[in-house]
N, C-alpha and C. Protein backbone atom coordinates (compact mmCIF):
# COMPACT_ATOMS: atom_id res chain seq x y z
N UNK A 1 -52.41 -36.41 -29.55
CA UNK A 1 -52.08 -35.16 -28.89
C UNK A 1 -53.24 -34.68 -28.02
N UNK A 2 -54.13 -34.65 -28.34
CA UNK A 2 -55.66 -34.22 -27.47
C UNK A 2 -55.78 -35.17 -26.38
N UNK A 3 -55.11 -36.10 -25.90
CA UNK A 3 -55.22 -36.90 -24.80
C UNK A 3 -53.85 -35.97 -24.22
N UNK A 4 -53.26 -35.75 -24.34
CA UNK A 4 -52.11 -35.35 -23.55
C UNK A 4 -52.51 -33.73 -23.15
N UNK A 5 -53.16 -33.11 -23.77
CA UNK A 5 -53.48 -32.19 -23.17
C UNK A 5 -54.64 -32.31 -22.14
N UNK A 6 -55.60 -33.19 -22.16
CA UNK A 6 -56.71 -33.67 -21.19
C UNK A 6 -56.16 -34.12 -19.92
N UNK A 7 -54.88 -34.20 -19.87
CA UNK A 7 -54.28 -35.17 -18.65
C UNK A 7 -53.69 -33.74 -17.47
N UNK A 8 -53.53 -32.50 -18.40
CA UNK A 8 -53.51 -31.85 -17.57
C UNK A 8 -54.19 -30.82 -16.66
N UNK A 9 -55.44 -31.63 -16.93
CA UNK A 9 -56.74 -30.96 -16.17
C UNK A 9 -56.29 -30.66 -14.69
N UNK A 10 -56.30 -29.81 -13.75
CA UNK A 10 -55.74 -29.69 -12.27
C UNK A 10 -57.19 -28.92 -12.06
N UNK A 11 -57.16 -28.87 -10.77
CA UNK A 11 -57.89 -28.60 -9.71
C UNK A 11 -58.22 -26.97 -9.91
N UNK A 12 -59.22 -26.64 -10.26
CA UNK A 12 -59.38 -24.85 -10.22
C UNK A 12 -59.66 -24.65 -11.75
N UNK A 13 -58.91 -25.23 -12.48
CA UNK A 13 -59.07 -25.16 -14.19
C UNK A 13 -60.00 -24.76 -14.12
N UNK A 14 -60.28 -23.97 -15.17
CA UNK A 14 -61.65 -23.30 -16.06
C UNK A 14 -61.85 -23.83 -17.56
N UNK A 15 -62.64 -24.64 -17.28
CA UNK A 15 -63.26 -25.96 -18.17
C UNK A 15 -64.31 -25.36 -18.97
N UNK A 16 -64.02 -25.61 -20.34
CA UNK A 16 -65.35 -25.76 -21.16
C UNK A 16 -65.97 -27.15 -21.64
N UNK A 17 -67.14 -27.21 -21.48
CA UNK A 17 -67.74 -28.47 -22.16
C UNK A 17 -67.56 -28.54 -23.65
N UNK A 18 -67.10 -30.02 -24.14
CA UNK A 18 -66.86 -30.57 -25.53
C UNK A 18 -67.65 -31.23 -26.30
N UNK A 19 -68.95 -31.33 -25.19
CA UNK A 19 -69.91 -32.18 -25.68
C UNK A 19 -71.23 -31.48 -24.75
N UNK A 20 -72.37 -31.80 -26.06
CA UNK A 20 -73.73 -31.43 -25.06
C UNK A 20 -73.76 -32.55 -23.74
N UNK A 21 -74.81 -32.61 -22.63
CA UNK A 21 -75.10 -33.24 -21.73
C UNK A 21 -76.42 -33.09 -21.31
N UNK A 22 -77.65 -33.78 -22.26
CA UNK A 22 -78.82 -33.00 -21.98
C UNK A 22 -79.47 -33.56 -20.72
N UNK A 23 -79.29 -34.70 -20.57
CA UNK A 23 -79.74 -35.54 -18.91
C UNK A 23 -78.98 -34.56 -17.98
N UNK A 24 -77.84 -33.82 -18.00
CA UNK A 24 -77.27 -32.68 -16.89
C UNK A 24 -78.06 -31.19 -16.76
N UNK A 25 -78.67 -31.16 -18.65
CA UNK A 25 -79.12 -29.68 -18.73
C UNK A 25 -77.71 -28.87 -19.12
N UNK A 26 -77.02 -29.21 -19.80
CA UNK A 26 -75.45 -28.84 -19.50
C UNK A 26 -75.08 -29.46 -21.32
N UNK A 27 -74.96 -27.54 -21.91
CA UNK A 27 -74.69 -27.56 -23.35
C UNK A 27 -73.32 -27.68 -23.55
N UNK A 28 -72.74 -28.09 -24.82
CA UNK A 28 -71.07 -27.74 -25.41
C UNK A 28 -71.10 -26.69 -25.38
N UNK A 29 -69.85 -26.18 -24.95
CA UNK A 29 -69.21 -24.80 -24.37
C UNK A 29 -69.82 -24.27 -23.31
N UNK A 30 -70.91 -24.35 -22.45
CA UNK A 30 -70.41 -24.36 -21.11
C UNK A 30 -69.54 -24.35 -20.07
N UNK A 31 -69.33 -23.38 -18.96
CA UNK A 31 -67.89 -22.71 -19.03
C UNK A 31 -68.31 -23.38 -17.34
N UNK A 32 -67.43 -23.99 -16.75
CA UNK A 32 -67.13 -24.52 -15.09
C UNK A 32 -65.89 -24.12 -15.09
N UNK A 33 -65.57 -24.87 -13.17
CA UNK A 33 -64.57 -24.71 -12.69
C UNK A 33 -64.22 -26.09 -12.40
N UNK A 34 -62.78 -26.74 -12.51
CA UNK A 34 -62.65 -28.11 -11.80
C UNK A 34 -62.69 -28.11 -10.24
N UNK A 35 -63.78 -29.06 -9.15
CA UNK A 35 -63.53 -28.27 -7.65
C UNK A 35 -62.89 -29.63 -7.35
N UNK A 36 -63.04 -30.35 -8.00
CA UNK A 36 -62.21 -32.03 -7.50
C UNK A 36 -62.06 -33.00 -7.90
N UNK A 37 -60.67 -34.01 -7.73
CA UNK A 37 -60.51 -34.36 -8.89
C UNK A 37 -60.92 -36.41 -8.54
N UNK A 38 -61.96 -36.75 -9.18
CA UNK A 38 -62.75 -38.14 -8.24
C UNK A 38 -62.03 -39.38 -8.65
N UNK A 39 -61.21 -39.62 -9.50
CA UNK A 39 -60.37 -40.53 -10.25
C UNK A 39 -59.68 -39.90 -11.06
N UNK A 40 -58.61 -40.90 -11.83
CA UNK A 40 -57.87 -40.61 -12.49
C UNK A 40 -58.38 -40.03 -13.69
N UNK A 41 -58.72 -39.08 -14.52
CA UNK A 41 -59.38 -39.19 -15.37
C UNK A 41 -60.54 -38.27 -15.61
N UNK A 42 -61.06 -38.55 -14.06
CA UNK A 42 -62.40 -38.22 -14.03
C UNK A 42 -62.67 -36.39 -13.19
N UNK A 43 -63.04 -36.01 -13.18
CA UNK A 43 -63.55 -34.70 -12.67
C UNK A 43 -64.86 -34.17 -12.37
N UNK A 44 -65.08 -33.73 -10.67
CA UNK A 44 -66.16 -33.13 -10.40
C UNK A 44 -65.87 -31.11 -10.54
N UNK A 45 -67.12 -31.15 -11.59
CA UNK A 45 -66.77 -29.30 -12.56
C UNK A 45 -68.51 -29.00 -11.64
N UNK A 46 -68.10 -27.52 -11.42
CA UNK A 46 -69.09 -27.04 -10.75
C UNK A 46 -69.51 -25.78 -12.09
N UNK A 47 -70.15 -25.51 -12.11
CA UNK A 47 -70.80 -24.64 -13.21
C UNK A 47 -71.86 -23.54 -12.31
N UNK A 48 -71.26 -22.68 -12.84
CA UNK A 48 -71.44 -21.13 -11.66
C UNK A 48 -72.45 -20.25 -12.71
N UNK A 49 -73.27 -19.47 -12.16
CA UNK A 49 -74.01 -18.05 -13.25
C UNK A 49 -72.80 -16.98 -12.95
N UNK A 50 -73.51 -15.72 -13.46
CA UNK A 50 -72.57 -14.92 -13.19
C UNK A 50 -72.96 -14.31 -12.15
N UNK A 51 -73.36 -14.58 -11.10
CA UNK A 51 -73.61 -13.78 -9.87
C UNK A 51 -73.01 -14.90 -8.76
N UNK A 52 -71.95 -15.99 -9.55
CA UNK A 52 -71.84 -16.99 -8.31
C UNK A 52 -72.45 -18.18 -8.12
N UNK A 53 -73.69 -18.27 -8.64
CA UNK A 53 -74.52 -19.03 -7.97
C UNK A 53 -74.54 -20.39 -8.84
N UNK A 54 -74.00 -21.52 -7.78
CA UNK A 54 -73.46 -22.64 -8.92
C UNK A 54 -75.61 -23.19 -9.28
N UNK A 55 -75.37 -23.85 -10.43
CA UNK A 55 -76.47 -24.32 -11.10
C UNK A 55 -76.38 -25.39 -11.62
N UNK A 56 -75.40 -26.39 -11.85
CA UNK A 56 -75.25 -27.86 -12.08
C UNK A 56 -73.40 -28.21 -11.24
N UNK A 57 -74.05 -29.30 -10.82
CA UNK A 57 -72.78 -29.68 -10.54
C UNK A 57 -72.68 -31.33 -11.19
N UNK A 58 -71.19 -32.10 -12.24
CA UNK A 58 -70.84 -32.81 -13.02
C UNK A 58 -70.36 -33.32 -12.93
N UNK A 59 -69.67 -34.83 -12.91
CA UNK A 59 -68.42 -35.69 -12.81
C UNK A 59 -67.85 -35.65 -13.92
N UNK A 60 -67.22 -35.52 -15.29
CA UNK A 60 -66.93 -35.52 -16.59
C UNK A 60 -65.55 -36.42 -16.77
N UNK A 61 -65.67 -37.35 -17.73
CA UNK A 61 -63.97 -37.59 -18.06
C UNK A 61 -63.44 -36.48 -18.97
N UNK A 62 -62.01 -36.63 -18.33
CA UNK A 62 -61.09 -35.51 -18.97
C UNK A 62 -61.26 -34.85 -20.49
N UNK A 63 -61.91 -36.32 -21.46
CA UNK A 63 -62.50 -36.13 -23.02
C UNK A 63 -63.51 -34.97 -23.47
N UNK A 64 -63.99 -34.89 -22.32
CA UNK A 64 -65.58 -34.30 -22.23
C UNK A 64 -64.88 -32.74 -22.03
N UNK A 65 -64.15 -32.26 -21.64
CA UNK A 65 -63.52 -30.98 -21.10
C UNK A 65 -62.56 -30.34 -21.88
N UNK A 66 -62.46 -28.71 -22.16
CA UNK A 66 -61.10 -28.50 -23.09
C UNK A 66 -61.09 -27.10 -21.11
N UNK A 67 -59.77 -27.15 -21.49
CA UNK A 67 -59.51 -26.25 -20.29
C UNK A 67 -59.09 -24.98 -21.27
N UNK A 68 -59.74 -23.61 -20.25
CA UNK A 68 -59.58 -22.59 -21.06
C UNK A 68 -58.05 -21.67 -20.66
N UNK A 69 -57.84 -20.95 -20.89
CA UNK A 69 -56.54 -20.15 -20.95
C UNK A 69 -57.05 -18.62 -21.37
N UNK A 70 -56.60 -18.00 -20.12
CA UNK A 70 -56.82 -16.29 -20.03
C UNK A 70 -55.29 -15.76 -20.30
N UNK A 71 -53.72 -16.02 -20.83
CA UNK A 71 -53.03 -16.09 -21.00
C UNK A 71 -52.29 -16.26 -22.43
N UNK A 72 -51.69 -15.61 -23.08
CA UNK A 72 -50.64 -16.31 -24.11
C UNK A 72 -50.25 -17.88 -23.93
N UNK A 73 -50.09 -18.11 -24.49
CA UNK A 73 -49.36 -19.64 -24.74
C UNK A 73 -47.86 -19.47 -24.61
N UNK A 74 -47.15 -20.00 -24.13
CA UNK A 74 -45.64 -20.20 -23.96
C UNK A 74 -45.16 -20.73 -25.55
N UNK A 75 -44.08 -20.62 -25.56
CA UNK A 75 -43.47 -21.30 -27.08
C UNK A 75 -43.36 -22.71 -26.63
N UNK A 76 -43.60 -24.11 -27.14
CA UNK A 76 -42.75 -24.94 -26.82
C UNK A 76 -41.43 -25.30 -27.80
């Protein structure tokens, strides 16, 4: 089931990191944006402060990412 939700990573998502990344400087739960998507799979996440100002930018596979939700959940 956790692969099927990774597949629906899209473009704009608001991504948290699932894993540290210390060669990035870039902890688990670290909060980006998806700005593009470089393979199947794969994703370039830009990671912003709160004034805007991006401070790492990442390629991540989809594994590495949980996408967040400002929303209820639908029933399925």
């Amino acid at each position: 089931m956790k692969e099927a939700a990774n597949t629906m990573i899209q473009l704009l998502d608001v991504v948290a990191l699932t894993q540290n990344l210390p060669d990035s400087g870039l902890a688990r739960g670290q909060v980006g944006t998806v700005v593009e998507e470089l393979a199947p799979g794969v994703f370039e996440v830009e990671f912003s402060d709160n004034e805007g100002r991006t401070y790492a930018m990442a390629a991540l596979k989809a594994e590495q990412l949980m996408v967040l939700h400002y929303e209820p959940a639908g029933t399925a």
